[in-house]
Protein backbone atom coordinates (compact mmCIF):
# COMPACT_ATOMS: atom_id res chain seq x y z
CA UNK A 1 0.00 0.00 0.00
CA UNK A 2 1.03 3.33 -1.05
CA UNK A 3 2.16 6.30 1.61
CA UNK A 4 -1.28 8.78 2.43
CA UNK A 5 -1.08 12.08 0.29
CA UNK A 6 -0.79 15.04 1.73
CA UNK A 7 0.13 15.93 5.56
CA UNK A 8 -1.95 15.05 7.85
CA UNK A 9 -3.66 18.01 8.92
CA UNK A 10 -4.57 18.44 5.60
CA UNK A 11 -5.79 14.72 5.36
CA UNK A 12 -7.78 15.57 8.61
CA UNK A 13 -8.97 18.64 7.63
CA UNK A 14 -10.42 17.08 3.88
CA UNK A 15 -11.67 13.70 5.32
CA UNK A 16 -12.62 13.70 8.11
CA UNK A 17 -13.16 17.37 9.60
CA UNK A 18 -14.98 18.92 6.57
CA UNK A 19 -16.10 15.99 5.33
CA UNK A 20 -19.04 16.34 3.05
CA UNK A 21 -21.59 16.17 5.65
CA UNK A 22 -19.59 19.26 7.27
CA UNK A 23 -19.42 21.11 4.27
CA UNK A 24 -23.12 21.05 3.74
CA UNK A 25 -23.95 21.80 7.20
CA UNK A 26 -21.26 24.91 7.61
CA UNK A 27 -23.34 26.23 4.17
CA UNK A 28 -26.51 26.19 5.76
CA UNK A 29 -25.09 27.59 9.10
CA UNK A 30 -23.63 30.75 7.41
CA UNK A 31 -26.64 31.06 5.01
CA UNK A 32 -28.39 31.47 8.07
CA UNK A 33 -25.27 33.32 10.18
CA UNK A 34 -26.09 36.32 7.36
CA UNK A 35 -29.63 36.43 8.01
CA UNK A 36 -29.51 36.78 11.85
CA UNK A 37 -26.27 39.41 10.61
CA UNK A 38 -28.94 41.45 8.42
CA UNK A 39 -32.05 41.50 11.44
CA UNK A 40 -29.13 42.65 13.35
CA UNK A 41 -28.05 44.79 11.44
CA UNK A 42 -31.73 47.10 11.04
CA UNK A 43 -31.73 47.89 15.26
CA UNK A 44 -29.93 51.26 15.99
CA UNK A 45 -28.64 50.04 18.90
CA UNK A 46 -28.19 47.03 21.21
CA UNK A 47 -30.59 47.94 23.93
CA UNK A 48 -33.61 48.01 21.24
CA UNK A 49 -32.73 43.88 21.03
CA UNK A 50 -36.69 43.76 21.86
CA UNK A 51 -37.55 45.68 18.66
CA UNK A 52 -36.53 42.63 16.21
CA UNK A 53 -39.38 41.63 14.26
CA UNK A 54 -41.06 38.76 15.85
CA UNK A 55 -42.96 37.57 12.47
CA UNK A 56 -39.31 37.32 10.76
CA UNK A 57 -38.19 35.53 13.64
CA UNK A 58 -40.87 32.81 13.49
CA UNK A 59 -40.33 32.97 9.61
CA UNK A 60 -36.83 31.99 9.57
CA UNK A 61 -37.38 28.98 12.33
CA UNK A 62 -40.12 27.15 10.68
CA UNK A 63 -38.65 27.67 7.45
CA UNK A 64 -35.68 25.68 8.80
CA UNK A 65 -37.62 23.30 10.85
CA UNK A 66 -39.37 23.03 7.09
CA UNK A 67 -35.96 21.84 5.36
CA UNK A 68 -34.88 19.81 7.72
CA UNK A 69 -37.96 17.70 8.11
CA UNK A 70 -38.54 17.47 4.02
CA UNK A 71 -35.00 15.97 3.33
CA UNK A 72 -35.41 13.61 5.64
CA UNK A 73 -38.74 12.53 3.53
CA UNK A 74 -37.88 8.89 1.98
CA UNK A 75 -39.82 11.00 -1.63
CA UNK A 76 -37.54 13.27 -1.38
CA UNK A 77 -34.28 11.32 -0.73
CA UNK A 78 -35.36 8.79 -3.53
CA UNK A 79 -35.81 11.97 -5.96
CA UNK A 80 -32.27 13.43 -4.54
CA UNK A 81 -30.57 9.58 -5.52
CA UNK A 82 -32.42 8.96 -8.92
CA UNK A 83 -31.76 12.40 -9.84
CA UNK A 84 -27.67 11.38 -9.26
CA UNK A 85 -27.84 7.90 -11.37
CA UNK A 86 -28.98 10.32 -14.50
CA UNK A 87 -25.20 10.53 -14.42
CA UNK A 88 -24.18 8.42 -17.29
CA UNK A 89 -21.09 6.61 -17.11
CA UNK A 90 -19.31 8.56 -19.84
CA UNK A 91 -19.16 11.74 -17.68
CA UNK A 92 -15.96 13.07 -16.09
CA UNK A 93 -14.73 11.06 -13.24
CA UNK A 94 -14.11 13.88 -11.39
CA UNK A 95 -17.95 14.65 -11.57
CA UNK A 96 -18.88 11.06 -10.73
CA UNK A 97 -16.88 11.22 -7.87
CA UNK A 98 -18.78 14.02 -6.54
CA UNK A 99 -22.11 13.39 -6.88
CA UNK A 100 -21.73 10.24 -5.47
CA UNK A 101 -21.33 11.80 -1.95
CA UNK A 102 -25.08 12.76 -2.38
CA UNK A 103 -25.60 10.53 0.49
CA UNK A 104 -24.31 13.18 3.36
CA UNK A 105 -26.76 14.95 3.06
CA UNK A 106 -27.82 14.88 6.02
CA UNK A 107 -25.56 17.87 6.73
CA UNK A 108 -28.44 19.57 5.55
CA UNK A 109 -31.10 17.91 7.86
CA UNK A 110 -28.85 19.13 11.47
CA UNK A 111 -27.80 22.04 10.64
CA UNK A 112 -31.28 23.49 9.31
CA UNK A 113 -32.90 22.27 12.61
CA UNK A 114 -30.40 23.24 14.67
CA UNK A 115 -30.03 26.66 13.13
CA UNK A 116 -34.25 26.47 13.63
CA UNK A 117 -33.51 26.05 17.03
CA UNK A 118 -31.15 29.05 17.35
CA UNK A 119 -33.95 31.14 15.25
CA UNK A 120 -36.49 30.65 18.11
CA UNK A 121 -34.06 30.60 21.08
CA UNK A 122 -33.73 34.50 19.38
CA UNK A 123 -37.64 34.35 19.55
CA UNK A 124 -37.85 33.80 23.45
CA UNK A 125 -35.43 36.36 24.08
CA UNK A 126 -37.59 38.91 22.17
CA UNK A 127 -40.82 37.56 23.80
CA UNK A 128 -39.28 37.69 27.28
CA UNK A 129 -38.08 40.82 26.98
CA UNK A 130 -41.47 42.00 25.47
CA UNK A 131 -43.52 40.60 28.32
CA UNK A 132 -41.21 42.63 30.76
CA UNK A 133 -41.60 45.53 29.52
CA UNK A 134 -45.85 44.60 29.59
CA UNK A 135 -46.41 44.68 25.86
CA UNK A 136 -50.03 43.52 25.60
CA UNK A 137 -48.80 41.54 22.49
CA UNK A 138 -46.96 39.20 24.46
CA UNK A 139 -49.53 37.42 27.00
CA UNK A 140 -48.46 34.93 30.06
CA UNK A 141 -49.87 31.68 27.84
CA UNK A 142 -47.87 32.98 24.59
CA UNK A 143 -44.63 33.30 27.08
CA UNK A 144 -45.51 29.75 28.67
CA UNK A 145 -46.09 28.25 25.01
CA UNK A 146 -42.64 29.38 23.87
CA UNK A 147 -40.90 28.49 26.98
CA UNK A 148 -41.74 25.13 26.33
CA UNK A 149 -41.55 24.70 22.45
CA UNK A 150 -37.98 26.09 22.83
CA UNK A 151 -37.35 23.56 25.82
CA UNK A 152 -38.46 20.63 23.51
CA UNK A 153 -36.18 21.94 20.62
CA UNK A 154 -33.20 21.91 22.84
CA UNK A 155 -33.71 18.85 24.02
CA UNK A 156 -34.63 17.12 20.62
CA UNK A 157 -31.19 18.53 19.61
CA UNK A 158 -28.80 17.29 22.69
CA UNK A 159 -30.49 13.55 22.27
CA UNK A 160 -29.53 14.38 18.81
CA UNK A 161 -25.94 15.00 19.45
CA UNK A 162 -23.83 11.86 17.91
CA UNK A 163 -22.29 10.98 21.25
CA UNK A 164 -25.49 10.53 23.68
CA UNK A 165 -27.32 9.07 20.15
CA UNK A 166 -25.12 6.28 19.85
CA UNK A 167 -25.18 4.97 24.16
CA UNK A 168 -28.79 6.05 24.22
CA UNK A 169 -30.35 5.39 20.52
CA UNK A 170 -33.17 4.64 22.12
CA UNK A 171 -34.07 7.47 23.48
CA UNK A 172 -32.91 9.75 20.42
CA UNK A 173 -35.88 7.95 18.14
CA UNK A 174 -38.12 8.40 20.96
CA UNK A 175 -37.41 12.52 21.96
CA UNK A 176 -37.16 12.93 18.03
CA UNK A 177 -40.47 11.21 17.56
CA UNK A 178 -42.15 12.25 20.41
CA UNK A 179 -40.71 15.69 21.27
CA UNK A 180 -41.46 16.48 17.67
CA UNK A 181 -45.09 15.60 17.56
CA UNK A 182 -45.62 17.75 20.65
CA UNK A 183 -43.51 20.58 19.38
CA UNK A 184 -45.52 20.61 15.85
CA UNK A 185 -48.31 21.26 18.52
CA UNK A 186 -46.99 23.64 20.43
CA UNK A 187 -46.01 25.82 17.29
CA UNK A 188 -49.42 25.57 16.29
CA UNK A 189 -50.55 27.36 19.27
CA UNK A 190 -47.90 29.22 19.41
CA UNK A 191 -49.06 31.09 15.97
CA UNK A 192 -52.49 31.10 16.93
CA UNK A 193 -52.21 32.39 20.53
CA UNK A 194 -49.60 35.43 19.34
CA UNK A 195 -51.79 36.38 16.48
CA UNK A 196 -54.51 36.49 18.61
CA UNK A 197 -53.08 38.47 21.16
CA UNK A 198 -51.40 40.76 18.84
CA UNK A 199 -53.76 41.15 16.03
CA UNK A 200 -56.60 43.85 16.81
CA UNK A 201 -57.81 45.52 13.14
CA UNK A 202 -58.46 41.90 11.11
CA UNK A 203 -59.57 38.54 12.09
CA UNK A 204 -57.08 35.91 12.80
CA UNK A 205 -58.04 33.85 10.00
CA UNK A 206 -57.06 36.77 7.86
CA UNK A 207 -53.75 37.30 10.03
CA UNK A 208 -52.95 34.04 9.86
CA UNK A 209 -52.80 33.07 6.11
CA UNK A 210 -50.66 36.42 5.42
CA UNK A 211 -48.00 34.28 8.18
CA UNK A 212 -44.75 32.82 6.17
CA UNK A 213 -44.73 30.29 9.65
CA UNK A 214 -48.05 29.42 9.04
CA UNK A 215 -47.92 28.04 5.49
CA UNK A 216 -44.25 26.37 6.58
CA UNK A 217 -46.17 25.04 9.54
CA UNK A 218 -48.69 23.09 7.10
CA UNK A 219 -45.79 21.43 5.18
CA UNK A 220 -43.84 19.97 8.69
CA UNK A 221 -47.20 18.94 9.85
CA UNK A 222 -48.26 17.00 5.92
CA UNK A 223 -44.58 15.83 6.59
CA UNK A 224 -45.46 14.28 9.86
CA UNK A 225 -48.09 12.80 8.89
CA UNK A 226 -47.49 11.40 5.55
CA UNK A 227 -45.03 8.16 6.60
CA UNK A 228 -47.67 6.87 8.68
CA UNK A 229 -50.24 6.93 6.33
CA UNK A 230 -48.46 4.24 4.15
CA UNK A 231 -47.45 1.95 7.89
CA UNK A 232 -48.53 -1.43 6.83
CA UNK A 233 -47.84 -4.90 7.82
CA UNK A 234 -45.57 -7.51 5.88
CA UNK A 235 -45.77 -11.04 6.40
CA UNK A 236 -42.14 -12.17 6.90
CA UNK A 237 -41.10 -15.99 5.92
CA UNK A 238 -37.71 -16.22 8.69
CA UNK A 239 -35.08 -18.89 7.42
CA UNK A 240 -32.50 -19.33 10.20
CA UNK A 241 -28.71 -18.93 8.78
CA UNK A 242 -27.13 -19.81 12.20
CA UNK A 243 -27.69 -18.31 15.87
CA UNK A 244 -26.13 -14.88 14.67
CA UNK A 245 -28.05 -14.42 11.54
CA UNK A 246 -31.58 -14.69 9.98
CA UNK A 247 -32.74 -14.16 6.78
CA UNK A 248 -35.97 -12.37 6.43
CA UNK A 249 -38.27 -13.02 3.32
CA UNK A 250 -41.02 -11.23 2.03
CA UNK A 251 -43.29 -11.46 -1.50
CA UNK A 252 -43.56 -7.70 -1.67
CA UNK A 253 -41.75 -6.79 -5.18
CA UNK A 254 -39.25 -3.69 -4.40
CA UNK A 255 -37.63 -1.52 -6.73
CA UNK A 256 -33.62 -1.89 -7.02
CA UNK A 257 -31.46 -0.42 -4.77
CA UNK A 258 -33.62 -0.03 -1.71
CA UNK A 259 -34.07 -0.88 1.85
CA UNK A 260 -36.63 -0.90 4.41
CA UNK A 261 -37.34 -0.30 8.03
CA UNK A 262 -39.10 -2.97 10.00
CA UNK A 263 -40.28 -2.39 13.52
CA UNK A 264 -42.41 -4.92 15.99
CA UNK A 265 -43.84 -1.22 18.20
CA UNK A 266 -44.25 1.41 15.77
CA UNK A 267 -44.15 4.30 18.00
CA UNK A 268 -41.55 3.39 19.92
CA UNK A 269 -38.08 1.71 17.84
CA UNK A 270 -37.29 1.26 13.81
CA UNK A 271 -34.74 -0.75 12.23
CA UNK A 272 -32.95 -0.01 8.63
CA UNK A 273 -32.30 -3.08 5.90
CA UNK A 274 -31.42 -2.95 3.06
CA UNK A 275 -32.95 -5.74 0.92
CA UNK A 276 -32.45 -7.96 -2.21
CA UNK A 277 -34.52 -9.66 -4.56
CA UNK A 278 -34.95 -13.09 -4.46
CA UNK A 279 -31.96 -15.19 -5.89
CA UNK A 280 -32.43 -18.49 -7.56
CA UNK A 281 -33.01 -21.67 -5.30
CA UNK A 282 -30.33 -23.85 -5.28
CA UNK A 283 -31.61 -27.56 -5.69
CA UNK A 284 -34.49 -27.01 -7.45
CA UNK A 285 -32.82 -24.13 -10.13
CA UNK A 286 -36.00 -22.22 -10.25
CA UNK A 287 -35.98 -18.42 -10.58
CA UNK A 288 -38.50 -16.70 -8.07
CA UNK A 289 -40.82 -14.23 -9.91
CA UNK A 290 -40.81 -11.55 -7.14
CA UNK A 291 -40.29 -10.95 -3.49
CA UNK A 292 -36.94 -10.64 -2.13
CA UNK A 293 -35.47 -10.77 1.84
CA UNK A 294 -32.95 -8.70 4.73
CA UNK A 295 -30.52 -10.19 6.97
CA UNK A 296 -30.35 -9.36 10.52
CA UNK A 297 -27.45 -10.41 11.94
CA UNK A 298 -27.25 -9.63 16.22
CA UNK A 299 -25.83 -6.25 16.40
CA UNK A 300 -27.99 -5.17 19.57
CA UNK A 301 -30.58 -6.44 22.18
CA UNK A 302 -33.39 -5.95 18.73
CA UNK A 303 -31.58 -8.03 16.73
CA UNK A 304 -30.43 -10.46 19.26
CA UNK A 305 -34.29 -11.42 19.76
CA UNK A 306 -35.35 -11.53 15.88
CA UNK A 307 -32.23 -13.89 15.12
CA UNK A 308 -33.38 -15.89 17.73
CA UNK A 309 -37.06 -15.67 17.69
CA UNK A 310 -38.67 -14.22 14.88
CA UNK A 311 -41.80 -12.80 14.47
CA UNK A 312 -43.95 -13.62 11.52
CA UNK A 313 -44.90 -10.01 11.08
CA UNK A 314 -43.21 -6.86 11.33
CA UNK A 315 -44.68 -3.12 10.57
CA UNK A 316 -43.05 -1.58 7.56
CA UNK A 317 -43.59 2.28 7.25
CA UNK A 318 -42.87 5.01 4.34
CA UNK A 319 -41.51 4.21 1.17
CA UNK A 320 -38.73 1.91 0.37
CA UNK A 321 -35.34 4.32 0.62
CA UNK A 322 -32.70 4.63 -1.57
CA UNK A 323 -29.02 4.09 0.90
CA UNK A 324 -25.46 4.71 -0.17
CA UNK A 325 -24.20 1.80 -1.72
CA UNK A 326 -26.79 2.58 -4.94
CA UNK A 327 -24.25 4.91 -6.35
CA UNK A 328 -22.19 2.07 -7.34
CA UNK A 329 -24.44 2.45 -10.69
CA UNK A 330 -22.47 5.72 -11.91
CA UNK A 331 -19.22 3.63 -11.77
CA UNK A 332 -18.59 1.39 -14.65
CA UNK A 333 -15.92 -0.92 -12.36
CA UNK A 334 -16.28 -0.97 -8.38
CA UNK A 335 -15.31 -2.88 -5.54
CA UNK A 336 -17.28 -3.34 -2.99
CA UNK A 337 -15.84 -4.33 0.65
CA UNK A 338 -17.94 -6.08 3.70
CA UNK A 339 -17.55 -8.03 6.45
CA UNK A 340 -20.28 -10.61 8.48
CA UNK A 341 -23.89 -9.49 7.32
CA UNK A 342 -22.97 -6.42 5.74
CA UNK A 343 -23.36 -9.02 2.60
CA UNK A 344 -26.91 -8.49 3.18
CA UNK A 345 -26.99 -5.02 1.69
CA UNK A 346 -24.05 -5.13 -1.02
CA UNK A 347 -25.90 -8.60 -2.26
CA UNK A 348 -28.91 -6.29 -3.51
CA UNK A 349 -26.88 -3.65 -4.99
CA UNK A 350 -24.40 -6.15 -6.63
CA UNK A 351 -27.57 -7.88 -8.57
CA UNK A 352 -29.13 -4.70 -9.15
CA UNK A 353 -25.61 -2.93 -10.41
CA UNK A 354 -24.92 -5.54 -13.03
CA UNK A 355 -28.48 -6.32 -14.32
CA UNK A 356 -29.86 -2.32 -14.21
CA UNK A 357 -26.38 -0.78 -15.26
CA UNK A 358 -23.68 -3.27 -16.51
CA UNK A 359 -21.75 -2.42 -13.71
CA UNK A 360 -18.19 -4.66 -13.43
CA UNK A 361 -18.25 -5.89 -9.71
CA UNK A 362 -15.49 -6.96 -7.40
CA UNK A 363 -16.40 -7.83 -3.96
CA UNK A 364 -14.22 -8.19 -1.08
CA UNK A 365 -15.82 -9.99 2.20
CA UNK A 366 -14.29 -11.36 5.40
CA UNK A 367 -16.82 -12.81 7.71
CA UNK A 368 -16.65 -15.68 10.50
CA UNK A 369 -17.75 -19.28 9.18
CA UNK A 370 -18.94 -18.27 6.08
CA UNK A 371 -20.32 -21.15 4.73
CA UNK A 372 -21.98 -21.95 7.98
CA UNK A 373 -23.57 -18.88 8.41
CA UNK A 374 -24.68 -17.39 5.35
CA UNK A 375 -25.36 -20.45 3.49
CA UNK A 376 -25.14 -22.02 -0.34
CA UNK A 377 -27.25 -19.77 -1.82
CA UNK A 378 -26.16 -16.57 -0.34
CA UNK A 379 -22.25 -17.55 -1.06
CA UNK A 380 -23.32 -18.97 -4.59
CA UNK A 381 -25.36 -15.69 -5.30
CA UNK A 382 -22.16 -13.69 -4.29
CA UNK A 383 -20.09 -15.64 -6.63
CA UNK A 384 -22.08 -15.65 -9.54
CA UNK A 385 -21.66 -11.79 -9.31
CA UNK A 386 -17.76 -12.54 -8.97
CA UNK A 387 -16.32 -15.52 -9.47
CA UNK A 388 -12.87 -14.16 -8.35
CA UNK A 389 -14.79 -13.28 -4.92
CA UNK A 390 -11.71 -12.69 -2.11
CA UNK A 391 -14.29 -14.47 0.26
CA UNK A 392 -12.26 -14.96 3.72
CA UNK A 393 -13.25 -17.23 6.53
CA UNK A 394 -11.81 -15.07 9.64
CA UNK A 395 -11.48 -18.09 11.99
CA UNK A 396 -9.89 -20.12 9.93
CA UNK A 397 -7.82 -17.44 8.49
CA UNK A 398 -7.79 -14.70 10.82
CA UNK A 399 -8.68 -10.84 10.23
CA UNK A 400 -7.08 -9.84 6.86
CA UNK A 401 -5.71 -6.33 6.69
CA UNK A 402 -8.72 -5.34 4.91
CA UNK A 403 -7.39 -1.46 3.62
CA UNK A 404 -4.14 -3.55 2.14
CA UNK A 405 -7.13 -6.29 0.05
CA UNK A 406 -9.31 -3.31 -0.95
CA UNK A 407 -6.32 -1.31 -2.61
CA UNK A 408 -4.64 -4.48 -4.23
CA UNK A 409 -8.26 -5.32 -5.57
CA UNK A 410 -9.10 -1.66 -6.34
CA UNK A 411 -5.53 -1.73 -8.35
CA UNK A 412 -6.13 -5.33 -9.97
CA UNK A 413 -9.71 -4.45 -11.45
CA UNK A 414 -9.05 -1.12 -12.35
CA UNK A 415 -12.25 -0.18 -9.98
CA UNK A 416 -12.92 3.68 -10.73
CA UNK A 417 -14.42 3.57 -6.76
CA UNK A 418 -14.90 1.44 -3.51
CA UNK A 419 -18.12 0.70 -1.49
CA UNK A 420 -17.71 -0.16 2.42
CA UNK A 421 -20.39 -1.97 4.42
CA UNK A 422 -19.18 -2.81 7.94
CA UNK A 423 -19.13 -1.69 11.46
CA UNK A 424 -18.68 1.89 11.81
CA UNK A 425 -15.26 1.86 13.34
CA UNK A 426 -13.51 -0.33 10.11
CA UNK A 427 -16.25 1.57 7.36
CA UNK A 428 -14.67 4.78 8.97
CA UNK A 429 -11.00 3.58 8.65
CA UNK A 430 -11.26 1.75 5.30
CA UNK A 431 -13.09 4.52 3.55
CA UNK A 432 -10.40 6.99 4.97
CA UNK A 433 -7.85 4.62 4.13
CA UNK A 434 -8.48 4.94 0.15
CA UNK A 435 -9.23 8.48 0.14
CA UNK A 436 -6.07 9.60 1.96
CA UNK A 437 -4.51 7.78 -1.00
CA UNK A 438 -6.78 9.21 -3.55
CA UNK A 439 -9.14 7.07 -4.53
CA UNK A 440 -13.26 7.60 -4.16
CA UNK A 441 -14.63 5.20 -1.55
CA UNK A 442 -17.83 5.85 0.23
CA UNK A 443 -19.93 4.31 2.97
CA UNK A 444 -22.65 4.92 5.54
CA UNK A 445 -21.99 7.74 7.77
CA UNK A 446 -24.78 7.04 10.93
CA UNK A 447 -25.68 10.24 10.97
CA UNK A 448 -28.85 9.33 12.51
C-alpha cells in the first residue's frame, strides 16, 4: 500500500473534519449566520434587542424546521438519488466522484434544525423581553407556550448529538419522535395564541394566512403525517442462517437499490435493511418471480431477539429508501468491501448494479464461518456476481488487513471507486484509508 497524500492536517482537515456532511452543514449555518447578521443589522442600537421583528423571527425557524424535516422525507431522498444515477457513465470522473457523496446529506437535515432552534431561542429572548416591559402583544400563555416549544427543541437537539445518540439510541428515536409531535403542537398554538393576542384591526383567520410560519407550519405537519399513512404490515417468511443471523423473506416486489425499516412497536423503535430480490433456489434451479429478503445479523438487544425468535410479522412504514451503496451504478468498475452481514446489503446492490447498469463488480468480504452462516445460496449468489470473490473465513484465516485487500483489488480491477459496508469503526477507517490515497470510496456515515 502506497504512503497517504498530503500531511496530515490536511488529510484531517479534507476527510474527516470537513467531510461532506460538514461542508453542507457549515453552508446552511452561514446562510443562516447572514440572516440573523442582516435582522441585526436594522436595530440602531443594542438595547432596542426587543424591537426585532417577531414575524421574521418565526419565519426563519419554521422555514428551517421546514428543510430539515422534508429531506429527511424517503420521496424526497429517492428523488435526490435517482436524480444522481442520470449521471451516465461517460461523464468526467471527477464529476462522478462528486455526486456520489449525495448521500451526506444529512448535513443539511442538522444544521437546518439546529439553526431552527437558534432562530427561536432569538424568539424567546424577544418575547421575554417583550412581556417585561408589559407589551399587551406578548400574554403569560404565549410566554408559557414558547418556553416550552424552545425547551423541547433543545432537548430534541442534545439527544440528537452523535455521542449521547449512539449509548442512548433509544431514546434519540423516541425525543425525536415524540418531542417532535408535541412541538408541531406547540407551534401551532404558538401562531395562533400570538396572532390572537397581537392582532386587533383583522380577524385571525385573515392574520394568519398572510404568516410565512403558518404556510411552513402546514408542510412539517403533511410531513409528519405522511409516513404513517403508508405503515402497513408484511408477512415475513424467517429462514435461520445460524444463531447470529436470519434471513428475512417477504413477497412484496421492491424496486432496485432499496431498503426498508421494519419495527415490531411502531411508535416506539425502527430498524434499517437494506434488501435484495430473491436469488435463484439452489436444488431445485428455479428463478422466483418476485419478493426478495434482509438479513439481521445480532448487532444489539433488537436483533439479538429476531435472530433468535422471529416474528412472523413486522410493521413496515414510508416508502422503500434509496441508501449509499446505490451509487455504485455511476461507476462502470467498483469494488465493494464487507464483512459478516454487511453481505446483506451489497448482495442487492451487486444484482441490481450488473443487471440495471452493466456495472463490473469486485467484492471483497471477510466474515466468521462463512459457509456456515450465510449459506449455499447466499455464497453462490455472491459468486455468480464474482467468481474471483476474495471471500475470507476469519477463523480459519484470521482478520485480513482489509485497507491492504481493498487497494490491491481496487488496483487489480481497475475499480474507478470502492463501497464499504461494515461496522462503523472499520467503514470509517477503510473509507479513509483509500481516500487519503486518492481514490473515491464511500460508505454509511450514521448520521442518525
Amino acid at each position: 500500500v502506497p504512503p497517504k497524500r498530503q500531511l496530515r492536517l490536511i488529510r484531517a482537515l479534507r476527510h474527516t473534519f470537513m467531510n461532506v456532511y460538514r461542508r453542507l452543514f457549515s453552508v446552511v449555518l452561514l446562510a443562516n449566520l447572514v440572516g440573523m447578521v442582516v435582522e441585526l443589522l436594522k436595530l440602531r442600537h443594542l438595547d432596542s434587542f426587543r424591537s426585532l421583528n417577531t414575524s421574521h423571527l418565526a419565519t426563519a425557524a419554521s422555514a428551517n424546521i421546514m428543510v430539515g424535516t422534508m429531506i429527511r422525507q424517503d420521496y424526497v431522498i429517492n428523488v435526490l438519488f435517482r436524480t444522481a444515477w442520470l449521471i451516465p457513465h461517460s461523464a468526467p470522473m471527477w464529476v462522478r466522484r462528486r455526486i456520489a457523496k449525495i448521500y451526506e446529506f444529512g448535513g443539511v437535515h442538522s444544521s437546518s434544525c439546529i439553526c431552527g432552534t437558534i432562530w427561536f431561542l432569538i424568539l424567546t429572548v424577544v418575547n421575554s423581553l417583550n412581556y417585561r416591559s408589559r407589551m399587551p402583544s406578548i400574554g403569560a400563555s404565549t410566554l408559557g407556550v414558547t418556553y416550552s416549544l424552545a425547551g423541547i427543541l433543545v432537548a430534541i437537539i442534545v439527544m440528537a448529538y452523535p455521542g449521547v445518540r449512539f449509548k442512548h439510541h433509544n431514546w434519540f428515536e423516541i425525543s425525536h419522535r415524540f418531542g417532535g409531535w408535541t412541538a408541531i403542537l406547540l407551534f401551532w398554538f404558538q401562531i395562533i395564541i400570538s396572532l390572537r393576542d397581537s392582532v386587533s384591526d383583522q380577524s385571525l383567520s385573515s392574520a394568519l394566512v398572510k404568516e410565512p410560519a403558518f404556510w411552513f407550519l402546514i408542510v412539517i405537519t403533511f410531513h409528519a403525517i405522511w409516513p404513517w399513512v403508508f405503515l402497513r404490515k408484511w408477512t415475513f417468511r424467517a429462514e435461520k442462517l445460524s444463531n447470529h443471523a436470519v434471513r428475512l423473506h417477504f413477497d412484496q416486489t421492491l424496486q432496485p437499490f432499496v431498503g426498508i425499516s421494519i419495527s415490531k412497536s411502531p411508535l416506539m423503535e425502527w430498524h434499517p435493511f437494506a434488501t435484495f430480490p430473491a436469488i435463484p433456489d439452489e436444488e431445485s434451479g428455479l428463478k422466483k418471480s418476485g419478493g426478495g429478503s434482509l438479513i439481521v445479523s445480532i448487532a444489539g438487544d433488537w436483533t439479538r431477539k429476531t435472530a433468535s425468535d422471529p416474528e412472523p410479522q413486522y410493521w413496515v412504514r414510508g416508502f422503500p429508501r434509496t441508501g449509499v451503496l446505490s451509487m455504485a451504478c455511476i461507476f462502470k468498475r467498483v469494488v465493494i468491501v464487507t464483512t459478516g452481514s454487511g453481505i446483506g446489503p451489497c448482495l442487492g446492490v451487486m444484482l441490481d448494479a450488473v443487471r440495471q447498469r452493466h456495472v463490473a463488480v469486485r467484492v471483497l468480504w471477510s466474515a466468521p464461518s462463512v459457509l456456515g452462516i450465510y449459506g449455499p445460496q447466499v455464497l453462490k449468489a455472491v459468486q455468480d456476481v464474482d467468481p474471483q470473490a476474495a471471500i475470507i473465513d476469519t477463523r480459519t484465516q484470521g482478520r485480513p488487513n482489509m485497507i491492504e485487500l481493498a487497494y490491491n483489488m481496487y488496483k487489480e480491477s481497475e475499480a474507478e471507486a470502492v463501497f464499504v459496508i461494515s461496522n462503523p469503526m472499520l467503514t470509517r477507517k477503510i473509507v479513509y484509508g483509500m481516500e487519503s490515497r486518492g481514490i473515491p470510496a464511500y460508505g454509511p456515515i450514521w448520521d442518525s
